[in-house]
Protein backbone atom coordinates (compact mmCIF):
# COMPACT_ATOMS: atom_id res chain seq x y z
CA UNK A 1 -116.21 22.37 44.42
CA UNK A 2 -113.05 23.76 42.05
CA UNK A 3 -111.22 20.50 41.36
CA UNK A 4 -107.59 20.66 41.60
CA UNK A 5 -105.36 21.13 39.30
CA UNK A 6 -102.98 18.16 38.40
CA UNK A 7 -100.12 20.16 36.55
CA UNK A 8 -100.06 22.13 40.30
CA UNK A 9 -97.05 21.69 41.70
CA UNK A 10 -98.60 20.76 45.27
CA UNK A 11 -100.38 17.95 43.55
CA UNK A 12 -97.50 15.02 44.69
CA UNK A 13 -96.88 16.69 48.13
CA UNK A 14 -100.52 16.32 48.86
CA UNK A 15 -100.54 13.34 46.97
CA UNK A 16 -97.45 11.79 49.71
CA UNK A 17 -99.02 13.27 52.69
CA UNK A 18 -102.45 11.29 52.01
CA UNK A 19 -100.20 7.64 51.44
CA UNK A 20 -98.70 8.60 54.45
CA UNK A 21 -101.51 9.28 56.59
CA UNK A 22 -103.18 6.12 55.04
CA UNK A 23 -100.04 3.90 56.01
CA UNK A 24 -99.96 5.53 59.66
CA UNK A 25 -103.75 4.54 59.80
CA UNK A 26 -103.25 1.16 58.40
CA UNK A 27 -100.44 0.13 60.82
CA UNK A 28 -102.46 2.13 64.09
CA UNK A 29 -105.69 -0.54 63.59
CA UNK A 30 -102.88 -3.75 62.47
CA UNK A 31 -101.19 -2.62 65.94
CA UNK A 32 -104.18 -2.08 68.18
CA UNK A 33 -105.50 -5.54 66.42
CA UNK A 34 -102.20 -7.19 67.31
CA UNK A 35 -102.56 -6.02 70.93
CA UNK A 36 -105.89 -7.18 71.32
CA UNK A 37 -104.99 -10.46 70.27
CA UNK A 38 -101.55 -10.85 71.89
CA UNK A 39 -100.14 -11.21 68.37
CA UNK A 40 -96.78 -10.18 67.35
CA UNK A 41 -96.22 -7.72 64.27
CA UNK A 42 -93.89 -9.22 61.97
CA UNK A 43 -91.45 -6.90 59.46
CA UNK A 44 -93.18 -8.05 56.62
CA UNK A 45 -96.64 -6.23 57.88
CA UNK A 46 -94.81 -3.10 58.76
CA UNK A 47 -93.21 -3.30 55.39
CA UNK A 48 -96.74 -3.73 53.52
CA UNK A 49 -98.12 -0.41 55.59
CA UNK A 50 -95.12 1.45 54.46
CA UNK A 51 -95.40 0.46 50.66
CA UNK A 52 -98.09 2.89 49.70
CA UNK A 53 -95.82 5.49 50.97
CA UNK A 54 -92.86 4.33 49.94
CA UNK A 55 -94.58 3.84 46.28
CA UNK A 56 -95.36 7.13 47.04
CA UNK A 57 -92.23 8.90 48.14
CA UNK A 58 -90.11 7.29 44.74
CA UNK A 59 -93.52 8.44 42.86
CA UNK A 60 -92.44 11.81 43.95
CA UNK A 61 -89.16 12.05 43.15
CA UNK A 62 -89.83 10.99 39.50
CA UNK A 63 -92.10 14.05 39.20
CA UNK A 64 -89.86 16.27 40.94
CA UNK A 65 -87.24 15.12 38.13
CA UNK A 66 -89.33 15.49 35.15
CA UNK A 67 -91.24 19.04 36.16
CA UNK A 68 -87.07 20.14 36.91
CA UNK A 69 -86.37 18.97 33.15
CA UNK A 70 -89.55 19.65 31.46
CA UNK A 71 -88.48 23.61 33.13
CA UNK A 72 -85.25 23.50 31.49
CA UNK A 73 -86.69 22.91 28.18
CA UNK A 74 -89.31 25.46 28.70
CA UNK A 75 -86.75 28.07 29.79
CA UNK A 76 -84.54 26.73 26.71
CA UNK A 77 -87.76 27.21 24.40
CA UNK A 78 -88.33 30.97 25.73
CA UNK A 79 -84.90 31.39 25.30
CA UNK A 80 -85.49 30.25 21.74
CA UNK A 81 -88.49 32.40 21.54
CA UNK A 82 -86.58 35.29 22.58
CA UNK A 83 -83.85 35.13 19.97
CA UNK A 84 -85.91 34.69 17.57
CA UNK A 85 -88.22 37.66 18.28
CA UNK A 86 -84.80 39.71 18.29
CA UNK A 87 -83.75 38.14 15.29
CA UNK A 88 -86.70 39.01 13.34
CA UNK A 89 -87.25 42.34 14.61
CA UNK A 90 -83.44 43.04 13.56
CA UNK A 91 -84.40 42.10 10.21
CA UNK A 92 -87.45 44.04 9.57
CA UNK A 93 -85.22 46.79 10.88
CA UNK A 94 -82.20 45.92 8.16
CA UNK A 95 -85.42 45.48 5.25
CA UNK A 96 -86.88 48.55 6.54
CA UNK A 97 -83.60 50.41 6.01
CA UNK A 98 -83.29 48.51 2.78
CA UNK A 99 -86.43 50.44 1.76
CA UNK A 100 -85.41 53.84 2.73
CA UNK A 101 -82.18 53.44 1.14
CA UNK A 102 -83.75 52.25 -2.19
CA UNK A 103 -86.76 55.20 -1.94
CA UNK A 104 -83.98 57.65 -0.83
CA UNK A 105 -81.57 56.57 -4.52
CA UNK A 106 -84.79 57.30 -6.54
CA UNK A 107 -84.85 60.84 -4.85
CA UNK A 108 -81.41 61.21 -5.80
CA UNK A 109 -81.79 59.76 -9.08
CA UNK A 110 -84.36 62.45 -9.90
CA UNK A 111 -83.07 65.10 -8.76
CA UNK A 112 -80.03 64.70 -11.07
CA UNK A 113 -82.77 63.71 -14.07
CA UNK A 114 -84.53 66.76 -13.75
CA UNK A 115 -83.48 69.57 -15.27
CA UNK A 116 -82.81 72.87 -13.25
CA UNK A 117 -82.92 75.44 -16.29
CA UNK A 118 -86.61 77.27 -17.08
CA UNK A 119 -89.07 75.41 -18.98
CA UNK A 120 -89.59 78.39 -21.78
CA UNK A 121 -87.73 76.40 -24.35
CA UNK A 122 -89.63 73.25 -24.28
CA UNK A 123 -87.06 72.18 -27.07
CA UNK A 124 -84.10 72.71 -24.86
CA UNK A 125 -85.44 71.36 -21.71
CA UNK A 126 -86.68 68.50 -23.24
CA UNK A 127 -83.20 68.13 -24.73
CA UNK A 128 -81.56 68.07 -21.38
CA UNK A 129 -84.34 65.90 -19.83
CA UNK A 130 -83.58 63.23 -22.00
CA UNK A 131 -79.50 63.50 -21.66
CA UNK A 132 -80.22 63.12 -18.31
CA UNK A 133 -81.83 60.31 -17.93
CA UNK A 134 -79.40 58.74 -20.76
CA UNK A 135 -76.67 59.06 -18.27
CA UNK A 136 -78.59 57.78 -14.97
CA UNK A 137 -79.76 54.79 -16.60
CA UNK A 138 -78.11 54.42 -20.12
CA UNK A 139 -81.32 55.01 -22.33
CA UNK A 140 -79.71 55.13 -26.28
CA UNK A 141 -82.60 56.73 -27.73
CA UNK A 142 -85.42 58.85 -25.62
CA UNK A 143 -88.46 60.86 -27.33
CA UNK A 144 -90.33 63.70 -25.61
CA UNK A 145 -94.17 64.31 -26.58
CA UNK A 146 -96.38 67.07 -25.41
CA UNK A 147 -100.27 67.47 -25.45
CA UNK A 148 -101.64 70.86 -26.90
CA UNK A 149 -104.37 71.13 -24.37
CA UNK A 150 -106.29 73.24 -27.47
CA UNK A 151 -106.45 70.73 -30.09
CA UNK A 152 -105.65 67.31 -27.31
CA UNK A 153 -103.16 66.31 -29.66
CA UNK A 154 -99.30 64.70 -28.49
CA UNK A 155 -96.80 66.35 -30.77
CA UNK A 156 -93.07 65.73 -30.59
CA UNK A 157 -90.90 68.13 -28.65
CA UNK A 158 -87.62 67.00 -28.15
CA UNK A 159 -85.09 64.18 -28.51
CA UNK A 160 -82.01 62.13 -27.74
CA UNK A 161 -80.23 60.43 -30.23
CA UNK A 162 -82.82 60.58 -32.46
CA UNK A 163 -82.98 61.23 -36.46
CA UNK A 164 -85.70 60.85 -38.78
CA UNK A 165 -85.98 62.80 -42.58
CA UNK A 166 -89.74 63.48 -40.90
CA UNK A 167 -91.66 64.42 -37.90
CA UNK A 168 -93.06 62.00 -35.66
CA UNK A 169 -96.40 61.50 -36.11
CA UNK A 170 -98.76 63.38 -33.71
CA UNK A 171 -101.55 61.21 -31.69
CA UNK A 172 -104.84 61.49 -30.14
CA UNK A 173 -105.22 59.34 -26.38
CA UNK A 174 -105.83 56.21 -27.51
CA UNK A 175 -104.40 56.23 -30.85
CA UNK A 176 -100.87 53.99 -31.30
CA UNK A 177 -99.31 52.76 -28.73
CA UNK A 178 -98.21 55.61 -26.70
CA UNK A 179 -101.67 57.53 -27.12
CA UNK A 180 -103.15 53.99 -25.30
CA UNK A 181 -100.62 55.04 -22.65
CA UNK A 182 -101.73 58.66 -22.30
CA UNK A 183 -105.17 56.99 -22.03
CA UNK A 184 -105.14 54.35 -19.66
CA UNK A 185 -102.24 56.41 -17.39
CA UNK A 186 -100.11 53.66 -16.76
CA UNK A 187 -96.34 53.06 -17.89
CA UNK A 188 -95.54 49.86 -20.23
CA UNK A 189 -92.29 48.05 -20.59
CA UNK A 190 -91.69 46.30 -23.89
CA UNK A 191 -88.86 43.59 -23.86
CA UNK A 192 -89.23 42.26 -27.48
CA UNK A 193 -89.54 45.29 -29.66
CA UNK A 194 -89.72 44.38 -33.51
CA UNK A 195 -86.42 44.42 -35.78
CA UNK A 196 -86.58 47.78 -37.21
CA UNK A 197 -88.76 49.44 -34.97
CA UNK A 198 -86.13 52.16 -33.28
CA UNK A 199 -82.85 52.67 -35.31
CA UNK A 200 -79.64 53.85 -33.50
CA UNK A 201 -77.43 55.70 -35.74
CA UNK A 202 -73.57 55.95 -35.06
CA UNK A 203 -70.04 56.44 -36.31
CA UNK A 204 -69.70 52.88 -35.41
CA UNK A 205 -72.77 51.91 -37.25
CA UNK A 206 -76.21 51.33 -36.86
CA UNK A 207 -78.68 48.77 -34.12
CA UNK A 208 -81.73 48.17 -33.26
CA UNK A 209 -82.63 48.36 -29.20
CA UNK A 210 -85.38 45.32 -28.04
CA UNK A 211 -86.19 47.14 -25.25
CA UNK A 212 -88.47 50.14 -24.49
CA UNK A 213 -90.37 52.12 -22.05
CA UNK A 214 -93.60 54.46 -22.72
CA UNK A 215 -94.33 56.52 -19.30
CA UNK A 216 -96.98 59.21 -19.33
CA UNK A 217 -96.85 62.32 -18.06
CA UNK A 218 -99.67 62.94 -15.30
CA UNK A 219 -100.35 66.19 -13.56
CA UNK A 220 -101.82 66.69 -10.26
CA UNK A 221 -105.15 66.91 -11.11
CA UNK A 222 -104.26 63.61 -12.56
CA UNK A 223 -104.46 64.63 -16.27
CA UNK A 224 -101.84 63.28 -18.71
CA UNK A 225 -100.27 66.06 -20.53
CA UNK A 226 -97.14 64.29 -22.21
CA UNK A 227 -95.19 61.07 -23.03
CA UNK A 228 -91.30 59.56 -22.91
CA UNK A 229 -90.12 57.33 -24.75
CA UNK A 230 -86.83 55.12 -23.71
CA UNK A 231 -85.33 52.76 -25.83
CA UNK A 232 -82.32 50.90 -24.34
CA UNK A 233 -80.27 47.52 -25.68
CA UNK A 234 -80.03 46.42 -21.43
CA UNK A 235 -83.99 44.83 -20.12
CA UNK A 236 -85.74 47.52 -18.49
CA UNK A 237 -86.34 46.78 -14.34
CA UNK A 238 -88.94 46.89 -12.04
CA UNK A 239 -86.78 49.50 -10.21
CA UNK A 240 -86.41 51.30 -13.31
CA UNK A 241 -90.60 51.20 -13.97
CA UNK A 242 -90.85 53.08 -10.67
CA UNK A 243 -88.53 55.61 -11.39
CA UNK A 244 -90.29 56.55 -14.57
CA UNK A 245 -93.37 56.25 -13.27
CA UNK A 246 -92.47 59.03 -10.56
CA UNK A 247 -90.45 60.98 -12.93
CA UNK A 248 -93.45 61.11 -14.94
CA UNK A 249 -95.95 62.27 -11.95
CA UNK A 250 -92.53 64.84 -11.25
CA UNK A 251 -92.73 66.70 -15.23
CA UNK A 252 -96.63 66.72 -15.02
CA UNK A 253 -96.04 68.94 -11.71
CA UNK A 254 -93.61 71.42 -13.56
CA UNK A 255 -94.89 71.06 -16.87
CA UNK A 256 -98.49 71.56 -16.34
CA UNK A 257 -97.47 75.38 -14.43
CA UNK A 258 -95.16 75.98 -18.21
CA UNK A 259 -98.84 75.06 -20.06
């Protein structure tokens, strides 16, 4: 036999009909006694067969009371529940546009980066490359390094506010830290460079940035064929690593067809 359920809310009817029936029984055999006998039924005996029920009858009320308020809270709570499901889901809505925005600014931000002149002159392309991204994200010295897929070595191609009385040194993947780069394929972000290390020559006179930026330059079938180099005197951001890193996956797409 199921048993029943005590959080049913027929429980404390039932529960009153059965002290009622069991007073009405109680007081039926005290009557039928007290005719038998010739006795008299006093208040106090009809009182005592009504107890259970009366017991009863308050016993039911207080339920009645506490299942009303123990309802309010549980609408209150889904009503809670409710707000806060809306809440959240208008959030991951706000960060989800928060994403799109940000993904849609690095779209933008390439597209003015990139050059839209032929890649024939390496030179001059490189040139305006690096101008670019001066003015996007205020580089003050930017290198350009190519690999000559014949000998696998990274020679310098172009540059922005750069001088030297030599040319850059040409590297093998693996070799300094920029052939390590080519190497392992993944961008670096230096926050300490040495005194000395990059020189930034002006009318105004002469610094040294402490911050720089090695990105490779990756083709689609995931082969690196170049390097930049981006010195700046501002810290580098995460934001900033992800742009480079896609501008770099961007030149390996157009350079590699100019190879």
């Amino acid at each position: 036999m199921k048993p029943i359920n005590p959080t049913n809310r027929f429980v404390p009817v039932i529960v009153l009909i059965l002290l009622l029936t069991s007073s009405l029984l109680v007081f039926s055999l005290i009557y039928n006694t007290a005719l038998e006998t010739g006795q008299k039924i006093s208040p106090w005996i009809i009182g005592i067969c009504l107890l259970p029920f009366l017991l009863g009858l308050w016993f039911y009320f207080m339920v009645v009371k506490q299942r009303n308020h123990a309802d309010g809270l549980q609408a209150q709570i889904e009503s809670l529940k409710a707000q806060v499901e809306t809440f959240m889901k208008s959030q991951k809505k706000e960060t989800t546009k928060e994403i799109q925005k940000e993904t849609l600014d690095l779209k933008k931000l390439l597209e003015r980066i990139i050059p839209n002149i032929p890649t024939d002159d390496i030179e001059k392309y490189g040139e305006a490359l690096l101008a670019n991204v001066a003015k996007a994200v205020e580089i003050v010295q930017g290198q350009l390094y190519l690999k000559n897929l014949q000998t696998n070595v990274f020679s310098f191609k172009a540059g922005y506010a750069f001088f030297s009385e030599t040319t850059p040194p040409e590297y093998h993947e693996g070799e300094t830290l920029a052939g390590q780069v080519a190497k392992n394929q993944k961008l670096i972000n230096i926050d300490s460079i040495p005194e000395g290390y990059i020189t930034i020559l002006s009318g105004l006179g002469k610094g040294s940035p402490k911050h720089l930026i090695i990105a490779p330059i990756i083709t689609t079938e995931n082969k690196t064929i170049g390097i930049i180099e981006l010195a700046s005197f501002k810290p580098f951001t995460s934001e900033h690593e992800e742009l480079f890193s896609q501008l770099g996956r961007k030149l390996g797409e157009i350079l590699s067809v100019n190879q």
